[in-house]
N, C-alpha and C. Protein backbone atom coordinates (compact mmCIF):
# COMPACT_ATOMS: atom_id res chain seq x y z
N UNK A 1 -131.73 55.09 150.97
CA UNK A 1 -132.19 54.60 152.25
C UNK A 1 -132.75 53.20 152.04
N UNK A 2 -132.41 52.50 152.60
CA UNK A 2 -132.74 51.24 152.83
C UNK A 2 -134.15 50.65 153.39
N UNK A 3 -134.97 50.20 152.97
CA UNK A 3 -136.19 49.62 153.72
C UNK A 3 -136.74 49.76 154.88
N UNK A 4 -135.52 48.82 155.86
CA UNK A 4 -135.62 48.41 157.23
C UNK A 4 -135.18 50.14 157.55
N UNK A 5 -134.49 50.69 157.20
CA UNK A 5 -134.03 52.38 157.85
C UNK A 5 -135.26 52.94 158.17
N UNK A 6 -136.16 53.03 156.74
CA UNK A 6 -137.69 53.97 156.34
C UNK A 6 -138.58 53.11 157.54
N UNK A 7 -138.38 52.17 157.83
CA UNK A 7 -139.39 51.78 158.65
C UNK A 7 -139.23 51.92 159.84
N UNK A 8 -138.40 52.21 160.49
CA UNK A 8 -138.09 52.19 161.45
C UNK A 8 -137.88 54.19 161.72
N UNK A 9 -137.68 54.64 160.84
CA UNK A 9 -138.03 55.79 161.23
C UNK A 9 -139.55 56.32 160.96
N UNK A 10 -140.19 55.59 160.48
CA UNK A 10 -141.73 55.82 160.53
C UNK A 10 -142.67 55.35 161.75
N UNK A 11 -141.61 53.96 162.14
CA UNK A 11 -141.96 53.46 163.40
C UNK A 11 -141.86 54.39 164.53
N UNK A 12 -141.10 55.12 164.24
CA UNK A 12 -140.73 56.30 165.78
C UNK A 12 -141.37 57.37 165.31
N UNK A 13 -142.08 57.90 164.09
CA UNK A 13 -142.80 58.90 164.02
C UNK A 13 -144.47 58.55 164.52
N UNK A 14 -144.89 56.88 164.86
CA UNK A 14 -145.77 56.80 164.78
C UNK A 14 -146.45 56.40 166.22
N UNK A 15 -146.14 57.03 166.93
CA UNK A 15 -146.47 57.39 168.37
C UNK A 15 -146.76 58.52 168.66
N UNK A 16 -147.73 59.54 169.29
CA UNK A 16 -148.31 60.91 169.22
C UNK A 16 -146.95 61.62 170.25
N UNK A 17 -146.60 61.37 170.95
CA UNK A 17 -145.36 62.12 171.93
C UNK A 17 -144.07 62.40 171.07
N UNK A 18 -144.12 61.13 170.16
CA UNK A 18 -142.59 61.53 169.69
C UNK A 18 -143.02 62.28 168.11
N UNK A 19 -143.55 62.42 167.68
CA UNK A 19 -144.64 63.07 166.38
C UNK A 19 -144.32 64.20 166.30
N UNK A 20 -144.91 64.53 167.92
CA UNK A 20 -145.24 66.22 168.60
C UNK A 20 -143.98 66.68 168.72
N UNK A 21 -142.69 65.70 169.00
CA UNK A 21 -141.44 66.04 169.76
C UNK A 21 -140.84 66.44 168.88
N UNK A 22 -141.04 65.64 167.74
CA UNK A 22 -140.66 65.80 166.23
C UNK A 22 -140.79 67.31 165.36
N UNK A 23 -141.95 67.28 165.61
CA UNK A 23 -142.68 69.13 164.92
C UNK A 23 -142.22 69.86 165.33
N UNK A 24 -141.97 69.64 167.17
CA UNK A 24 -141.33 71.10 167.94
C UNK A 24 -139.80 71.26 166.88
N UNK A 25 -139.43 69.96 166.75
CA UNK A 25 -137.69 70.36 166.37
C UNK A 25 -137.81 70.92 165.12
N UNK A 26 -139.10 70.53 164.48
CA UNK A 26 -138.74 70.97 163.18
C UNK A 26 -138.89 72.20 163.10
N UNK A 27 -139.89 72.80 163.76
CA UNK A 27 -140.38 74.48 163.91
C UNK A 27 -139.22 75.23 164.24
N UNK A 28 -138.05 74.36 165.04
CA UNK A 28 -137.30 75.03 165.94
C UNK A 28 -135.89 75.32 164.45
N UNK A 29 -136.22 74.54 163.95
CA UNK A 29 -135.37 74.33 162.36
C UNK A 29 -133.89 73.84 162.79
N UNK A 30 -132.98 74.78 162.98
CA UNK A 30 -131.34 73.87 163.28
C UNK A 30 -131.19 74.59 165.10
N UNK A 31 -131.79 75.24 165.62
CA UNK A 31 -131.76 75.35 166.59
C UNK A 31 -131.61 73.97 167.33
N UNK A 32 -130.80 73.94 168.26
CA UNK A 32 -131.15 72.67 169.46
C UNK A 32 -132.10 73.60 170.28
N UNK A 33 -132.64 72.32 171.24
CA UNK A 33 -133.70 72.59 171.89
C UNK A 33 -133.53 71.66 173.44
N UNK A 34 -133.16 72.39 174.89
CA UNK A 34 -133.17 71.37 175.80
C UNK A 34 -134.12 70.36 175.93
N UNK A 35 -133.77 69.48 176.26
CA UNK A 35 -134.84 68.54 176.83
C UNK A 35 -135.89 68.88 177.26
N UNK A 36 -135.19 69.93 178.76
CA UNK A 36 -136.49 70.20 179.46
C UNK A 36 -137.61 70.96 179.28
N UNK A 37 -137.00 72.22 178.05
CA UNK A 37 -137.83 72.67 177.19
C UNK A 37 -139.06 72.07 176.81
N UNK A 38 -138.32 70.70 175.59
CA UNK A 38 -139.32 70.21 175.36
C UNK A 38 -140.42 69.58 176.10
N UNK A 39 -139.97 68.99 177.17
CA UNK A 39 -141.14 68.49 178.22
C UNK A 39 -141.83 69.00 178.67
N UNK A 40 -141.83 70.44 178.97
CA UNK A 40 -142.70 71.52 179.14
C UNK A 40 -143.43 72.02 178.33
N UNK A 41 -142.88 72.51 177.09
CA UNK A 41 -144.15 72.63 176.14
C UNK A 41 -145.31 71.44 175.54
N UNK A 42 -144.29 70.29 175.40
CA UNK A 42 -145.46 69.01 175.56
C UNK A 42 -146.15 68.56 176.57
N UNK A 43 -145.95 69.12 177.73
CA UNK A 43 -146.29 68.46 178.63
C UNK A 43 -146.30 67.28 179.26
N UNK A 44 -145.16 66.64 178.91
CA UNK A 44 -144.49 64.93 179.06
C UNK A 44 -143.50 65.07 179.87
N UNK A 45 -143.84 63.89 180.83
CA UNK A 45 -142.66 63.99 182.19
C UNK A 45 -141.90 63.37 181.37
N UNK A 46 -139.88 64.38 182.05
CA UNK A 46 -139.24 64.13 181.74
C UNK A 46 -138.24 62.55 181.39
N UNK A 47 -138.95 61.44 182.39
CA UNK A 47 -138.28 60.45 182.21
C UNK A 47 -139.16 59.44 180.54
N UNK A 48 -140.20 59.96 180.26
CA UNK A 48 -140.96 59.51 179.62
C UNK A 48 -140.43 60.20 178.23
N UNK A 49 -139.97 61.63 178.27
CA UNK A 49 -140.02 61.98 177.12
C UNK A 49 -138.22 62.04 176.68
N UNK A 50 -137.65 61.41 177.68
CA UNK A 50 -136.44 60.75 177.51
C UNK A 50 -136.22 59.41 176.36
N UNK A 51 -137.15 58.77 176.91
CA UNK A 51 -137.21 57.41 176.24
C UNK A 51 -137.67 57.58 174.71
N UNK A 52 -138.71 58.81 174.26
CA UNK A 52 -139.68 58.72 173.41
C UNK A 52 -138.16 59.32 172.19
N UNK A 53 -137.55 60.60 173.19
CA UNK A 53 -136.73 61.16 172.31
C UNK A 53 -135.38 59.86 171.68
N UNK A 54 -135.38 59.53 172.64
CA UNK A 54 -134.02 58.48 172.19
C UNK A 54 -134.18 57.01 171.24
N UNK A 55 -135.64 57.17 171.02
CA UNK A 55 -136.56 56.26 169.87
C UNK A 55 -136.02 57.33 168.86
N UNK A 56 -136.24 58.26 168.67
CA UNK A 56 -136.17 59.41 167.67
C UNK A 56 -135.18 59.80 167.23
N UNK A 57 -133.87 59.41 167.82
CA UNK A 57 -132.53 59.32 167.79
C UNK A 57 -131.88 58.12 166.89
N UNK A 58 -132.60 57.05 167.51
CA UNK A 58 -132.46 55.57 166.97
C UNK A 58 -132.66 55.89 165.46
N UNK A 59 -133.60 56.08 165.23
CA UNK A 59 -134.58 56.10 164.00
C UNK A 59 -133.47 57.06 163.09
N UNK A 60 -132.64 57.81 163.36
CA UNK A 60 -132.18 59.01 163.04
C UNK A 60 -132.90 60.07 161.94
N UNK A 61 -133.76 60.73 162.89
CA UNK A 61 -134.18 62.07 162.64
C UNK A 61 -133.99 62.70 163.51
N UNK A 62 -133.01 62.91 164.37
CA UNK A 62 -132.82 63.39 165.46
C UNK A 62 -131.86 63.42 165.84
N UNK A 63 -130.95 64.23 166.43
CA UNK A 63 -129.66 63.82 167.41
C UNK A 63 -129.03 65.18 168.98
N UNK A 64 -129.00 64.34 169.43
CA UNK A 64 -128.79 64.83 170.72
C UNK A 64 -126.76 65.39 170.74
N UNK A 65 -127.29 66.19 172.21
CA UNK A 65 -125.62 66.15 172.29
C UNK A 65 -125.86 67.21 174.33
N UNK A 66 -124.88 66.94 174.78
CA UNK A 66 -124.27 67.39 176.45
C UNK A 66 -123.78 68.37 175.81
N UNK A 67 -124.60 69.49 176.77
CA UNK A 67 -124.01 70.85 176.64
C UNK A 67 -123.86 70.72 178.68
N UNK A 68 -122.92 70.91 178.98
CA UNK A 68 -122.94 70.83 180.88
C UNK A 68 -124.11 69.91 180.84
N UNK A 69 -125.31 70.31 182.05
CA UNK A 69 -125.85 68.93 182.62
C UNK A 69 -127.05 68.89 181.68
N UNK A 70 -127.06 69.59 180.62
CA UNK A 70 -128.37 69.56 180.01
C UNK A 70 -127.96 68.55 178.57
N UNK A 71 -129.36 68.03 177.85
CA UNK A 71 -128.74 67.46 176.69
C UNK A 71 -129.97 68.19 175.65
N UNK A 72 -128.92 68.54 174.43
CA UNK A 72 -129.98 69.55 173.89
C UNK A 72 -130.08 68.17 172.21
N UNK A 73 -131.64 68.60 172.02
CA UNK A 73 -131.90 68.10 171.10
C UNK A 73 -132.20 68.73 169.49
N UNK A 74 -131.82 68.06 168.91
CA UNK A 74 -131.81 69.09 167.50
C UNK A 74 -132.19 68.50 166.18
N UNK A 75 -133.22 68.61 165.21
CA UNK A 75 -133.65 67.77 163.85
C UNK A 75 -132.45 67.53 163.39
N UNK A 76 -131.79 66.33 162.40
CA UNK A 76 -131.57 65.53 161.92
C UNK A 76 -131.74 65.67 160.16
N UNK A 77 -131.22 66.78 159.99
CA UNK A 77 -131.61 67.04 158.63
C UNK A 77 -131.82 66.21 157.54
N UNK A 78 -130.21 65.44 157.43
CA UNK A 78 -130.27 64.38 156.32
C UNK A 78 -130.98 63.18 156.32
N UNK A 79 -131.29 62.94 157.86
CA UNK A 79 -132.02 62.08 158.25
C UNK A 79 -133.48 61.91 157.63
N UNK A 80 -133.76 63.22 157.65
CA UNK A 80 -135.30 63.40 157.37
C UNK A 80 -135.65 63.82 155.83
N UNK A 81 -134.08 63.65 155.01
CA UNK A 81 -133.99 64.62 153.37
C UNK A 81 -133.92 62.77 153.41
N UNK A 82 -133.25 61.95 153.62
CA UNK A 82 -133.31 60.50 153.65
C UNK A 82 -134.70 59.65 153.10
N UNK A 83 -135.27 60.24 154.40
CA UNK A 83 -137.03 59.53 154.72
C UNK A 83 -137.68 60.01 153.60
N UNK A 84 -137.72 61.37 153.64
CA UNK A 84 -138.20 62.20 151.80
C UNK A 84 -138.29 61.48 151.07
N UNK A 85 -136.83 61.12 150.70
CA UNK A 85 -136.75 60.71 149.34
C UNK A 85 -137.16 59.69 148.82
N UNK A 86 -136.97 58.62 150.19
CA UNK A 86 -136.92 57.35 149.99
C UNK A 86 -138.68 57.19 149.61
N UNK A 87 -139.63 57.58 150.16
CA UNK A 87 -140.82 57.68 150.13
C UNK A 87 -141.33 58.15 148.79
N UNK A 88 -140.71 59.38 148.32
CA UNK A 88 -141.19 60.00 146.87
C UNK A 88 -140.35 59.61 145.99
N UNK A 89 -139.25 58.73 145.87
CA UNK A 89 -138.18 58.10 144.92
C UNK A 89 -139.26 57.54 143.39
N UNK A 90 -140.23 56.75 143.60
CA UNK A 90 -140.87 56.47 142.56
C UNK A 90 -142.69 56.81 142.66
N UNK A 91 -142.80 58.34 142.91
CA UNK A 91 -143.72 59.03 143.25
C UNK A 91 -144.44 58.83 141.43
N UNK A 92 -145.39 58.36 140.98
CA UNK A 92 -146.14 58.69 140.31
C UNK A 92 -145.32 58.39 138.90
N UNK A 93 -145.14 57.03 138.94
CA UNK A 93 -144.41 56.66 137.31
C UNK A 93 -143.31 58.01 137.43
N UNK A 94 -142.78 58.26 138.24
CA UNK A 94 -141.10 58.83 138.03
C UNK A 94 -141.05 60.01 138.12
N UNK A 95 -142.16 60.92 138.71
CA UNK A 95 -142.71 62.02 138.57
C UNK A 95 -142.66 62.83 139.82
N UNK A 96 -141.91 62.89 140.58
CA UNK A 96 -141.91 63.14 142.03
C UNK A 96 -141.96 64.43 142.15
N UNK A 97 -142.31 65.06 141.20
CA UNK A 97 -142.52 66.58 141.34
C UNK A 97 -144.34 66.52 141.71
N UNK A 98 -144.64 65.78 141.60
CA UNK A 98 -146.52 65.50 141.77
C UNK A 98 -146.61 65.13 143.34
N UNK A 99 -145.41 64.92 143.95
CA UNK A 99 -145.41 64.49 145.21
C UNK A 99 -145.47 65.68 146.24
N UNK A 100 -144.59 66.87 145.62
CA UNK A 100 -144.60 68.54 145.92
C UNK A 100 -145.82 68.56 146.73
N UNK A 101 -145.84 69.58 147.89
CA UNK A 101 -147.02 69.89 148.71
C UNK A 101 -147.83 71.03 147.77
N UNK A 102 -148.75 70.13 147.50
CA UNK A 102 -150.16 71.43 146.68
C UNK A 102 -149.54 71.61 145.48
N UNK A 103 -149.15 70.52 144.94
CA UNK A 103 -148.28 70.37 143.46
C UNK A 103 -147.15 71.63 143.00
N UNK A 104 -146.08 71.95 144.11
CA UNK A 104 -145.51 73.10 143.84
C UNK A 104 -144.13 72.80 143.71
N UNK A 105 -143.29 72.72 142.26
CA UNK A 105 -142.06 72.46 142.03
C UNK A 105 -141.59 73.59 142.83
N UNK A 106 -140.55 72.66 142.67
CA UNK A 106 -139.09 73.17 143.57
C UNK A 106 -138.86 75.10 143.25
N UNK A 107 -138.98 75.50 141.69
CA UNK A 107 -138.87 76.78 141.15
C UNK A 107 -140.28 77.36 141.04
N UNK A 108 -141.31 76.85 141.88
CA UNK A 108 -142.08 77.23 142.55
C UNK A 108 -143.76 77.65 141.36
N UNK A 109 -142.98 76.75 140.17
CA UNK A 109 -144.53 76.70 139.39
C UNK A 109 -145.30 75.83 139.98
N UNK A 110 -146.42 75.86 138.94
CA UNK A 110 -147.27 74.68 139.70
C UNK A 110 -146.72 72.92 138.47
N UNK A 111 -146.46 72.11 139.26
CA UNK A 111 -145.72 70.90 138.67
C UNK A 111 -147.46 69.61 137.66
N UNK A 112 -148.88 70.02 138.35
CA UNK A 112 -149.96 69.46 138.03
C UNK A 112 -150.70 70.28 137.19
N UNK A 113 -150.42 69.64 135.49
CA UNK A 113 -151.18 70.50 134.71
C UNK A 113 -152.57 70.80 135.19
């Protein structure tokens, strides 16, 4: 991932509407999720949380698609295995297992003597 990519998808994570919009998809995992769904559980009018989502699109962690009149939204997997990496690529003199949440390798030891 490229620089200008990571920033610009950090740029669209860094607004509280599209953050929140963000978590729902992730909770929702590969499920799509309508729009209007989401505007309801966030509580963001729909023309607002139009704009916020299609920042989130840009950025690609996100991608949309027309199912009939609805457009359902859905996480962006590689998008966001992208942003990962690019962020923990030179985690700790080369060590990106220290980057692990609560120091927990991948095979699920603990990675912090």
């Amino acid at each position: 991932m490229e620089t200008e990519t990571a920033v610009s998808a950090l740029s669209a994570l860094a607004h509280e509407s599209r953050l929140r919009a963000f978590r729902l998809l992730v909770r929702a995992g590969s499920e799509s999720v309508p729009a209007g769904d989401i505007a309801e559980q966030l509580g963001v009018p729909p023309p607002t949380l139009s704009f916020h989502l299609a920042h989130l699109v840009r950025a690609g962690l996100i991608e949309s698609r027309r199912e009939g009149r609805s457009i359902l939204y859905a996480l962006r997997v590689d998008g966001i295995r992208d942003l990962l990496g690019f962020l923990t690529q030179d985690c700790c003199q080369g060590r990106p297992e220290l980057c692990a949440p609560d120091g927990a390798c991948a095979d699920g030891e603990a990675c912090i003597p």
